[in-house]
N, C-alpha and C. Protein backbone atom coordinates (compact mmCIF):
# COMPACT_ATOMS: atom_id res chain seq x y z
N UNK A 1 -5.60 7.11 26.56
CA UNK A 1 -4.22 6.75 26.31
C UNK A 1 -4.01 6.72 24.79
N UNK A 2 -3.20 7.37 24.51
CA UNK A 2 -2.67 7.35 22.80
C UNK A 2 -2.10 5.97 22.68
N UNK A 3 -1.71 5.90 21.17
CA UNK A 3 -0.94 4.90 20.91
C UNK A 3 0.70 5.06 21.13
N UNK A 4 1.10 6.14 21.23
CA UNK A 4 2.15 6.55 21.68
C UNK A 4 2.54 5.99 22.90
N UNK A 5 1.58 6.38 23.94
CA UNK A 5 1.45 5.92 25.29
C UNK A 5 1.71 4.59 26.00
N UNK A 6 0.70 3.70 25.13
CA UNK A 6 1.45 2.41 24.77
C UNK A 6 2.48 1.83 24.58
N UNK A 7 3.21 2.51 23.18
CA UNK A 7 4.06 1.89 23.33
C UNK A 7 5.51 2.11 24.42
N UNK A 8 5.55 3.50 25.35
CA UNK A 8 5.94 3.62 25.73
C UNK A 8 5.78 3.06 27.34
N UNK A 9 4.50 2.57 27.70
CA UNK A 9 4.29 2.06 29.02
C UNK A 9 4.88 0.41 29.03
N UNK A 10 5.12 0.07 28.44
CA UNK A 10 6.42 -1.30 29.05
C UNK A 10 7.97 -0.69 29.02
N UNK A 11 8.19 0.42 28.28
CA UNK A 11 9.45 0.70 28.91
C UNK A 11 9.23 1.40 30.27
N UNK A 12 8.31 2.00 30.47
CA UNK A 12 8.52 2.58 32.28
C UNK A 12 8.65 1.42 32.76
N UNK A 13 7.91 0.42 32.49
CA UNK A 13 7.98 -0.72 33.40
C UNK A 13 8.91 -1.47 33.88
N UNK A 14 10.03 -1.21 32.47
CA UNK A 14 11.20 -2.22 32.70
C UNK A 14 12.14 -1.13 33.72
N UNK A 15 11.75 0.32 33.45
CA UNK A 15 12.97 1.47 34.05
C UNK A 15 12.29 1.38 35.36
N UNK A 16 11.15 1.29 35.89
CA UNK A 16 10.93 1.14 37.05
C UNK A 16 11.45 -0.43 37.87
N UNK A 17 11.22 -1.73 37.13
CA UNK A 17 11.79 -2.46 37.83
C UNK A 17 13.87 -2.82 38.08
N UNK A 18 14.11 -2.23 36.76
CA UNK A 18 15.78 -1.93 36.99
C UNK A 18 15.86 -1.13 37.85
N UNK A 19 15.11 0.08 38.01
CA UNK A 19 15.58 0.59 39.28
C UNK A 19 15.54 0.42 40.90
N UNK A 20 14.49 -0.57 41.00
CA UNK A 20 14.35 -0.82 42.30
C UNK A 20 15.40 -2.16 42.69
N UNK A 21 15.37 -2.78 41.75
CA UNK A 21 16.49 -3.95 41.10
C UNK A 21 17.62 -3.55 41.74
N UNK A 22 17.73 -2.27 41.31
CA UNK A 22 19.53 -1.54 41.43
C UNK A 22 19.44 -0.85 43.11
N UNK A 23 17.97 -0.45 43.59
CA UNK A 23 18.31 0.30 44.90
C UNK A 23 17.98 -1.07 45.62
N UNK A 24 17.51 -1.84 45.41
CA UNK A 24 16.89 -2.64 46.61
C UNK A 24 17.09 -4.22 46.89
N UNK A 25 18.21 -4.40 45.77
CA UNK A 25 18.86 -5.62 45.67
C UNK A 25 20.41 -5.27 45.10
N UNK A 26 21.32 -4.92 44.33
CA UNK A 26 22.31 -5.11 43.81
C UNK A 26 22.91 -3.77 44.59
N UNK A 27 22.32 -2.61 45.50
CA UNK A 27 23.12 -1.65 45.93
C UNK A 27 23.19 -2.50 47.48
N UNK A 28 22.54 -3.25 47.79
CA UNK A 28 22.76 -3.73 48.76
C UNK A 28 23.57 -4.93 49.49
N UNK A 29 23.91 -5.92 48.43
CA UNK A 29 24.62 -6.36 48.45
C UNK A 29 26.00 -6.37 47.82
N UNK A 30 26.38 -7.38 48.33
CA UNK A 30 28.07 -7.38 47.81
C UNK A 30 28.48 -8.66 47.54
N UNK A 31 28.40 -9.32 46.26
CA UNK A 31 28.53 -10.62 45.93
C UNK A 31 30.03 -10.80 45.95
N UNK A 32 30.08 -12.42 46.27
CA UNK A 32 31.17 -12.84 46.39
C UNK A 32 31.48 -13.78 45.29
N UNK A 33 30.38 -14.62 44.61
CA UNK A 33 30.25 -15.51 43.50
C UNK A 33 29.61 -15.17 42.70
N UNK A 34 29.24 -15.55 40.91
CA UNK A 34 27.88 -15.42 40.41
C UNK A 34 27.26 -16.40 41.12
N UNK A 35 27.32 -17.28 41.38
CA UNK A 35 25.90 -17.99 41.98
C UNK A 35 25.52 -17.70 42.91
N UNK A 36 26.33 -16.36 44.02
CA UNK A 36 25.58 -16.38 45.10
C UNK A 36 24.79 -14.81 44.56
N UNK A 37 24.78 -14.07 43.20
CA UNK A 37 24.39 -12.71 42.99
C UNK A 37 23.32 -14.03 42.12
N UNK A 38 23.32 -14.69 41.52
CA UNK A 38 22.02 -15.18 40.88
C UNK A 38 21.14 -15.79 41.85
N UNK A 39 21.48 -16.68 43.24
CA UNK A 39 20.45 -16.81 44.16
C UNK A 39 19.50 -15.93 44.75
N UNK A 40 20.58 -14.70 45.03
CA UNK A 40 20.22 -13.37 45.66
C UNK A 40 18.85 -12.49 44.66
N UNK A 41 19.51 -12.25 43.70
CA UNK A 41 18.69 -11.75 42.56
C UNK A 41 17.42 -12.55 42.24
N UNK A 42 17.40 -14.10 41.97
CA UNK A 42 16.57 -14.40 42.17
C UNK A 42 15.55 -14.45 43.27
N UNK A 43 15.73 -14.43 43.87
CA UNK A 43 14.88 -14.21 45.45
C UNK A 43 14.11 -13.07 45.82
N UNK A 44 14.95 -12.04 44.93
CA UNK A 44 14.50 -10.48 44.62
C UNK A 44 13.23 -10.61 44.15
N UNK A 45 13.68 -11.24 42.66
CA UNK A 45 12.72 -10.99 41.59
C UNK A 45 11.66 -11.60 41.81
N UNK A 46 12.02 -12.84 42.66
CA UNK A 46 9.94 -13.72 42.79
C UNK A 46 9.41 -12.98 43.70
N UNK A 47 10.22 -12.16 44.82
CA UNK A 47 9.41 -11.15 45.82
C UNK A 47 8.63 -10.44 45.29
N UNK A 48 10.03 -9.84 44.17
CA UNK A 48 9.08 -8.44 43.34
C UNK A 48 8.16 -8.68 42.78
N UNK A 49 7.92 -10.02 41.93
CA UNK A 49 6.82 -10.80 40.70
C UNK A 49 5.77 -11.33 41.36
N UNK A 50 6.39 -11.87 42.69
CA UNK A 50 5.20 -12.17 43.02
C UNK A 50 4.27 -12.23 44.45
N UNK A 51 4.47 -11.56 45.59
CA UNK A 51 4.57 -11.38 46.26
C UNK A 51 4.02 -9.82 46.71
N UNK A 52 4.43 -9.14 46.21
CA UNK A 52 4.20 -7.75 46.43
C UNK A 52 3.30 -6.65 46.19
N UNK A 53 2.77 -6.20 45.86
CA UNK A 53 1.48 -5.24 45.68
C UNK A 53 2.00 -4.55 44.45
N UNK A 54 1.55 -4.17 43.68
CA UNK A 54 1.67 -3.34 42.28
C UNK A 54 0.40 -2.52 41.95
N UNK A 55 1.13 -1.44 41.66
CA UNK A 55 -0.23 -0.39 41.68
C UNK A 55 -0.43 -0.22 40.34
N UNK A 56 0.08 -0.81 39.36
CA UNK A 56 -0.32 -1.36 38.52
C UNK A 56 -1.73 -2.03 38.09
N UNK A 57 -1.61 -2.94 39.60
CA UNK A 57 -2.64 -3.98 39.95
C UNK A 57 -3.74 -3.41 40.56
N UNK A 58 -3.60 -1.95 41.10
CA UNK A 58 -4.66 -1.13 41.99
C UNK A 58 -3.99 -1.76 43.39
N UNK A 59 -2.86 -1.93 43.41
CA UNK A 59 -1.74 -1.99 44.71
C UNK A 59 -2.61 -3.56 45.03
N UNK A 60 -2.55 -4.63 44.11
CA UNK A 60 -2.96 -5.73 44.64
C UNK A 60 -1.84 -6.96 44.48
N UNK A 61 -1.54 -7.99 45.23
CA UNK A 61 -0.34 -8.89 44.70
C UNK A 61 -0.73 -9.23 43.17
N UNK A 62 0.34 -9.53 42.93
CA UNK A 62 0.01 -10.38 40.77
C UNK A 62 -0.93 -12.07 41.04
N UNK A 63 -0.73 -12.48 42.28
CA UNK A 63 -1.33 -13.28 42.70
C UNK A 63 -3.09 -13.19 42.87
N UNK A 64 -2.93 -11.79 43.35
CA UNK A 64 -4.13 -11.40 43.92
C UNK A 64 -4.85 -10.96 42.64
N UNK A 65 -4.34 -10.35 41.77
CA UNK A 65 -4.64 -9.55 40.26
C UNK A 65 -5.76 -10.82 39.73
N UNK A 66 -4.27 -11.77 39.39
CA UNK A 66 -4.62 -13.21 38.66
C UNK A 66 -5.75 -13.88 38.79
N UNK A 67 -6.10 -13.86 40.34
CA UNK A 67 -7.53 -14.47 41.01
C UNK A 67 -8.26 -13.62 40.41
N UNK A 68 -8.50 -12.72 40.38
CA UNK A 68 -9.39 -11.55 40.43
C UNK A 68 -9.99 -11.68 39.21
N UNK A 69 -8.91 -11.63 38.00
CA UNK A 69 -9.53 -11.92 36.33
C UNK A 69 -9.67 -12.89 36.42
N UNK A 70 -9.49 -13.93 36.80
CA UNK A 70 -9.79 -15.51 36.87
C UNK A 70 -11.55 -15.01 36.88
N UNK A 71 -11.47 -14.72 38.13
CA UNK A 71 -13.11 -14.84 38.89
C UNK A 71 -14.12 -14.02 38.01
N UNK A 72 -13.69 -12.61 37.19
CA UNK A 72 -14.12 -11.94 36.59
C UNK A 72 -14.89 -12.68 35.27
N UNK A 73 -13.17 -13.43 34.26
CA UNK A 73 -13.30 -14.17 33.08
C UNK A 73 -14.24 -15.23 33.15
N UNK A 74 -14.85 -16.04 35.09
CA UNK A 74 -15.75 -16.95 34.73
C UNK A 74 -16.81 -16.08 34.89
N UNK A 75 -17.20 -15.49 35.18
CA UNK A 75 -18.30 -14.72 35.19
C UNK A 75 -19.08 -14.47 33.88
N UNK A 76 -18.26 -13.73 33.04
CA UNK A 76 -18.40 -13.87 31.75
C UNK A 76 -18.90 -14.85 30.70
């Protein structure tokens, strides 16, 4: 990976989560309040953060990631 590469791999990150953001929460609903698009959205986002597999992670939850270097870092 260049340094180029770098600095460009947190913007995929953010264009990949706006976009699923936009297909898989905000195209799907139809808010009636902000507080009911900030409940909604939020509910999204702890699914997406935390909950879900990221292949990022080698398709593991951020939960599952977290343990993992946990268990690794005592090893060490």
């Amino acid at each position: 990976m260049t340094p180029a590469d770098r600095l460009r791999r947190p913007l995929n990150s953010n264009v990949s989560f706006n976009g699923k953001f936009r297909d898989e929460c905000l195209n799907v609903h139809w808010f009636e309040t902000v507080e009911e698009a900030q409940v909604i959205s939020e509910a999204w986002r702890r699914d997406y953060n935390e909950t879900r597999p990221h292949m990022a992670h080698k398709d593991a939850t951020p939960e599952e990631f977290a343990r993992q270097n946990r268990a690794k870092n005592a090893e060490n």
